[in-house]
N, C-alpha and C. Protein backbone atom coordinates (compact mmCIF):
# COMPACT_ATOMS: atom_id res chain seq x y z
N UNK A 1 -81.47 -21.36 13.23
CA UNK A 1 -82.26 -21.88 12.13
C UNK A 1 -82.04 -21.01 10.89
N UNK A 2 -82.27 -21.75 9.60
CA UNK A 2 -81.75 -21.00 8.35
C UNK A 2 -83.25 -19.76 8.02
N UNK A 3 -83.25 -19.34 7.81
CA UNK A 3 -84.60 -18.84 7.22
C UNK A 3 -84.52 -18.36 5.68
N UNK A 4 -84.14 -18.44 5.06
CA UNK A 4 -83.92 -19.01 3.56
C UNK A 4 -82.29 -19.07 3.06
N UNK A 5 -82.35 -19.47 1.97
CA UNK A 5 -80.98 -19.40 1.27
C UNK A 5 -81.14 -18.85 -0.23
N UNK A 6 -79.87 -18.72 -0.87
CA UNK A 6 -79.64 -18.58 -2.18
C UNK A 6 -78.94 -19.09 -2.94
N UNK A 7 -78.83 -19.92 -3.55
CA UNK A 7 -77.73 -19.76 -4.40
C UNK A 7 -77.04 -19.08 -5.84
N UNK A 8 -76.07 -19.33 -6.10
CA UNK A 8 -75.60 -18.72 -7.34
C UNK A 8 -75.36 -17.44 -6.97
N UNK A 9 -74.51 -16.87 -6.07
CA UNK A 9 -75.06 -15.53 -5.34
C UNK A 9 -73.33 -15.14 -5.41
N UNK A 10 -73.10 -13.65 -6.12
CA UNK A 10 -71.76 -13.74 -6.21
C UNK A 10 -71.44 -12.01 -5.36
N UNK A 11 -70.29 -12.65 -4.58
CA UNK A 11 -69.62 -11.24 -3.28
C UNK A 11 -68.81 -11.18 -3.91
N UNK A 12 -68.52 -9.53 -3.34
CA UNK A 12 -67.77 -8.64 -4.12
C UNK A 12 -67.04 -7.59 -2.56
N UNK A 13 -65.81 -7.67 -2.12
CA UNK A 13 -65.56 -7.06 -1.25
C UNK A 13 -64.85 -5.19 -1.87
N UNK A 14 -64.94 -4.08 -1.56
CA UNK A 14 -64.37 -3.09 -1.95
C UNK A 14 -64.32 -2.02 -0.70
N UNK A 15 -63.30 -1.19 -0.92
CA UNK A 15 -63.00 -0.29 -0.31
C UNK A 15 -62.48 -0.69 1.10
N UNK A 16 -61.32 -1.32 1.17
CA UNK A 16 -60.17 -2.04 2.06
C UNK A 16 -58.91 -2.09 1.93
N UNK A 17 -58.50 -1.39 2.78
CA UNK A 17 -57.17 -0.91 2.89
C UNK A 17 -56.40 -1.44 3.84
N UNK A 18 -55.31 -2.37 3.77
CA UNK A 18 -54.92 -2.89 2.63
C UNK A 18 -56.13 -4.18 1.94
N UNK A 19 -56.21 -4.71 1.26
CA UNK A 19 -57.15 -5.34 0.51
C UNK A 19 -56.39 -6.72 0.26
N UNK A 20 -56.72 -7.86 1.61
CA UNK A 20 -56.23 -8.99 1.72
C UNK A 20 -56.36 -9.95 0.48
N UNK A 21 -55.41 -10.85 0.01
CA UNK A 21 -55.54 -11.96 -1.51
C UNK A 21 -56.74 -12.90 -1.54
N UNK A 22 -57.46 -12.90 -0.45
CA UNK A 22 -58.87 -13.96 -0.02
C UNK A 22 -59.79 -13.10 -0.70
N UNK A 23 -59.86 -11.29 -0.41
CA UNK A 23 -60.99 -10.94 -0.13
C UNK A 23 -60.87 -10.39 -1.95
N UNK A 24 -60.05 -10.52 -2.76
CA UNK A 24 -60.16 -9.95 -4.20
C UNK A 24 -60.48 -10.67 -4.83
N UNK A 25 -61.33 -9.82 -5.92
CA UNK A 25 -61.83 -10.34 -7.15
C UNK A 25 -63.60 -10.68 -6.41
N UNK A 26 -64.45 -11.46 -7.30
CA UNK A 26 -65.91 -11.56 -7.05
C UNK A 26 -65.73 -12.98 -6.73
N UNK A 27 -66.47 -13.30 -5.62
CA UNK A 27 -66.73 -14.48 -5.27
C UNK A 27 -68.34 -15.10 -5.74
N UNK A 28 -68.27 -16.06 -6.05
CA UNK A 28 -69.54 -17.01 -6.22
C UNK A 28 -69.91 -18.37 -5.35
N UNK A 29 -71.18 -18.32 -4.52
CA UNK A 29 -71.22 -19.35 -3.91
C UNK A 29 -72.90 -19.11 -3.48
N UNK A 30 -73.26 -19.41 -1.80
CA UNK A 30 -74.62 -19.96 -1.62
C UNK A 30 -74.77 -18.70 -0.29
N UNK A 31 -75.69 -17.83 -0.20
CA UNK A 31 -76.05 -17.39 0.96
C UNK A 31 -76.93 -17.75 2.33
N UNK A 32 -76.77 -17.94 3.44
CA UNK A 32 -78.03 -18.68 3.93
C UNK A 32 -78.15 -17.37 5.46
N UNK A 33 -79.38 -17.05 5.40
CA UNK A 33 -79.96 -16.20 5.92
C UNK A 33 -80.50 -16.38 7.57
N UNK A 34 -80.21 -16.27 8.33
CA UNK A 34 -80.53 -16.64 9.74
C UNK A 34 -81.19 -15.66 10.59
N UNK A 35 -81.65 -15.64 11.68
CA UNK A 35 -82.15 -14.26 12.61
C UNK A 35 -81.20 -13.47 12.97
N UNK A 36 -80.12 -13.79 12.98
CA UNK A 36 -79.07 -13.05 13.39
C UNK A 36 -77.90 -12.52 12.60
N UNK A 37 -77.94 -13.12 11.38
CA UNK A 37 -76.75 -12.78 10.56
C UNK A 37 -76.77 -13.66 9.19
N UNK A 38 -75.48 -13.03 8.55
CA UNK A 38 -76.09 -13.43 6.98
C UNK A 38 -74.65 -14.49 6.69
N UNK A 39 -74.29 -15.57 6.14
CA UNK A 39 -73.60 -16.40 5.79
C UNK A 39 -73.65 -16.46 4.47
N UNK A 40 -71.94 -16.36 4.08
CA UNK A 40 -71.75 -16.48 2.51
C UNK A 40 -70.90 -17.76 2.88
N UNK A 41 -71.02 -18.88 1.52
CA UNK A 41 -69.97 -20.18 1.78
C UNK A 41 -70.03 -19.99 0.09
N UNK A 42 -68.37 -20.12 0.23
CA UNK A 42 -68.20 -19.97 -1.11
C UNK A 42 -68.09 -20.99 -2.09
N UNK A 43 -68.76 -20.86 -3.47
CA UNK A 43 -68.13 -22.54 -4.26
C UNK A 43 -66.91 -22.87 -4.29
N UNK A 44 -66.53 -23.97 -4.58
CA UNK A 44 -65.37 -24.46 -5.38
C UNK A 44 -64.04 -24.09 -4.64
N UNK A 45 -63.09 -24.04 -4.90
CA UNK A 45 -61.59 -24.14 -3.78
C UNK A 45 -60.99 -22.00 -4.12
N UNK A 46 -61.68 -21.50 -3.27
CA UNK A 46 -61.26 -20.61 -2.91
C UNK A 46 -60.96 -19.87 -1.95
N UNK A 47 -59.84 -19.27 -2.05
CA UNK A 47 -59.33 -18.61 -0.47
C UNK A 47 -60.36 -18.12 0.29
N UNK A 48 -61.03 -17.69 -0.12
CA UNK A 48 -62.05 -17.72 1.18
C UNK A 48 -63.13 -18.36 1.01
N UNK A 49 -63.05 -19.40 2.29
CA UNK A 49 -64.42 -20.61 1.96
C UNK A 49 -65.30 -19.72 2.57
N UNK A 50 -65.39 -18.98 3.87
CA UNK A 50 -66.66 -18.44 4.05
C UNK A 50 -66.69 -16.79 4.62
N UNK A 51 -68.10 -16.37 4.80
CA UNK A 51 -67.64 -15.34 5.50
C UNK A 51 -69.08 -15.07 6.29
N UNK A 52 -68.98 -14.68 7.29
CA UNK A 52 -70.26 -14.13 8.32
C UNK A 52 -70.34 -13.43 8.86
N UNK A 53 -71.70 -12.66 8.84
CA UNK A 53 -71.55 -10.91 9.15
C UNK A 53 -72.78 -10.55 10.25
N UNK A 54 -72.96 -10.70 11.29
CA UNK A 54 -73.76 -10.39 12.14
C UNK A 54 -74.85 -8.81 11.88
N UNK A 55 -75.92 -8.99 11.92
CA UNK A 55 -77.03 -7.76 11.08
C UNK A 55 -76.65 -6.72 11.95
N UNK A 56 -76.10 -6.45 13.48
CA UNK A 56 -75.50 -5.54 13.55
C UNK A 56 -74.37 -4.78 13.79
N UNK A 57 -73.50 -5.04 12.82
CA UNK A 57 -72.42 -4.62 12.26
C UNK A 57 -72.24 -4.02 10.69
N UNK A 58 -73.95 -4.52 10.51
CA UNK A 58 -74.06 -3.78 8.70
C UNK A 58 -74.64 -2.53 9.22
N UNK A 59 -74.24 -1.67 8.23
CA UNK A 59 -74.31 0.04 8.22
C UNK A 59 -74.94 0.25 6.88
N UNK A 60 -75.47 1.52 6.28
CA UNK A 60 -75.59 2.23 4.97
C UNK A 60 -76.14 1.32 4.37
N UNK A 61 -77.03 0.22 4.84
CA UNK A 61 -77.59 -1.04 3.72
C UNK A 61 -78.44 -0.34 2.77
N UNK A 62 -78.18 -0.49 1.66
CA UNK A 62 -78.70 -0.13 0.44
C UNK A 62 -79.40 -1.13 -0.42
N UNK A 63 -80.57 -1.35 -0.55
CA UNK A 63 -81.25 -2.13 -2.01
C UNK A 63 -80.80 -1.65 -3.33
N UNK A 64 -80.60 -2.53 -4.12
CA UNK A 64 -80.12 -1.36 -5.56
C UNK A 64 -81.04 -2.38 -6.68
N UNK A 65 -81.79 -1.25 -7.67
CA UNK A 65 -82.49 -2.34 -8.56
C UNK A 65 -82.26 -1.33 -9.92
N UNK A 66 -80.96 -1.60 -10.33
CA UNK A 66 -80.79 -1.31 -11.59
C UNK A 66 -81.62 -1.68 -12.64
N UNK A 67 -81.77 -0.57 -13.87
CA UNK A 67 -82.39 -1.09 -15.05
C UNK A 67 -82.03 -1.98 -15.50
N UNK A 68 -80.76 -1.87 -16.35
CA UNK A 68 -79.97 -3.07 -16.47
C UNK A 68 -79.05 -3.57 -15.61
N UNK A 69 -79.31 -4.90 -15.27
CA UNK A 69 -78.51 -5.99 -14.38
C UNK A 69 -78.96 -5.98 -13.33
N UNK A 70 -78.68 -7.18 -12.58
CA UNK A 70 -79.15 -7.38 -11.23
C UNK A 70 -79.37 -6.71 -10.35
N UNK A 71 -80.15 -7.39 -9.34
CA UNK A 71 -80.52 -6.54 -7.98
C UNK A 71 -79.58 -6.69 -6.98
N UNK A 72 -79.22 -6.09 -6.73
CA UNK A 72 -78.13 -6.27 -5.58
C UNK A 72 -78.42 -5.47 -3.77
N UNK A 73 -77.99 -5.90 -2.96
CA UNK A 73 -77.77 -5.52 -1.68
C UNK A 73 -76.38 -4.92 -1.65
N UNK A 74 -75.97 -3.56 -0.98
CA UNK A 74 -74.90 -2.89 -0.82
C UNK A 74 -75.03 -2.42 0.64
N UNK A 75 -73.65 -2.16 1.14
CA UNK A 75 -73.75 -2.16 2.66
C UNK A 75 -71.97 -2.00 3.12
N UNK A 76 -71.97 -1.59 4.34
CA UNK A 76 -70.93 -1.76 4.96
C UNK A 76 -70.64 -2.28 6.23
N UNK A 77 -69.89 -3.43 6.20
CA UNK A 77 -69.57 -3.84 7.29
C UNK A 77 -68.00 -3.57 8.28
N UNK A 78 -68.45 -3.45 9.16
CA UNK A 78 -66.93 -3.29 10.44
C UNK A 78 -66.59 -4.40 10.76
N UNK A 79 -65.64 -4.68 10.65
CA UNK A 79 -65.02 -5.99 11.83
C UNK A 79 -65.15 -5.76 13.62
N UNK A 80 -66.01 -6.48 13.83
CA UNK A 80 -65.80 -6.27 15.21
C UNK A 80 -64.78 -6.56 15.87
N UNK A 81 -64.31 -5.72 17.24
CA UNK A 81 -62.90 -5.65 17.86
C UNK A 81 -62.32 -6.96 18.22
N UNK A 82 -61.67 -7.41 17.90
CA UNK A 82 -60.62 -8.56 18.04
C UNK A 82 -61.36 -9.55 17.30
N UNK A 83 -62.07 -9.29 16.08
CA UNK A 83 -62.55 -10.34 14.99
C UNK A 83 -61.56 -10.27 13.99
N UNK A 84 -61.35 -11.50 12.96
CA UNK A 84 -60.84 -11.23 11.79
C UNK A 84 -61.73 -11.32 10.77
C-alpha cells in the first residue's frame, strides 16, 4: 500500500564510481512512499524511468532544512548483492 506520495520531486544521484549515463544529471518526477521502501518514477522519457530503494539499505539519512532553498532528504544507499 502507498502511504503518501509527492510530486514534482527532483533526484540527484552523487558519489559513484564509475557514474552510469541513467544515473547523471537531476532527475524530476513523483515519489510514492510505502512500509517498506521509497519509489522514485521519473517524468517524461528518461533513462531512468524508475528507481527503488528498500528503508534498509539507506544509511547516514540526513534531513537538511536550508535557509535558503529547499528541504531536502540526504542519505546513502548500497546496492544489494546481485541487485542492479
Amino acid at each position: 500500500s502507498v502511504l503518501m506520495t509527492y510530486d514534482h520531486v527532483e533526484f540527484t544521484f552523487s558519489d559513484m564510481e564509475p557514474m552510469p549515463d541513467a544515473f547523471k544529471g537531476t532527475k524530476k518526477g513523483s515519489v510514492f512512499l510505502t512500509p517498506y521502501r521509497v519509489i522514485f518514477v521519473s517524468k517524461g522519457k528518461d533513462a531512468l524511468q524508475s528507481f527503488m530503494m528498500p528503508f534498509y539499505l539507506l544509511k547516514d539519512c540526513e534531513i537538511k532544512q536550508p535557509v535558503f532553498g529547499a528541504n531536502y532528504i540526504k542519505g546513502t544507499v548500497k546496492a544489494e548483492a546481485g541487485g542492479m
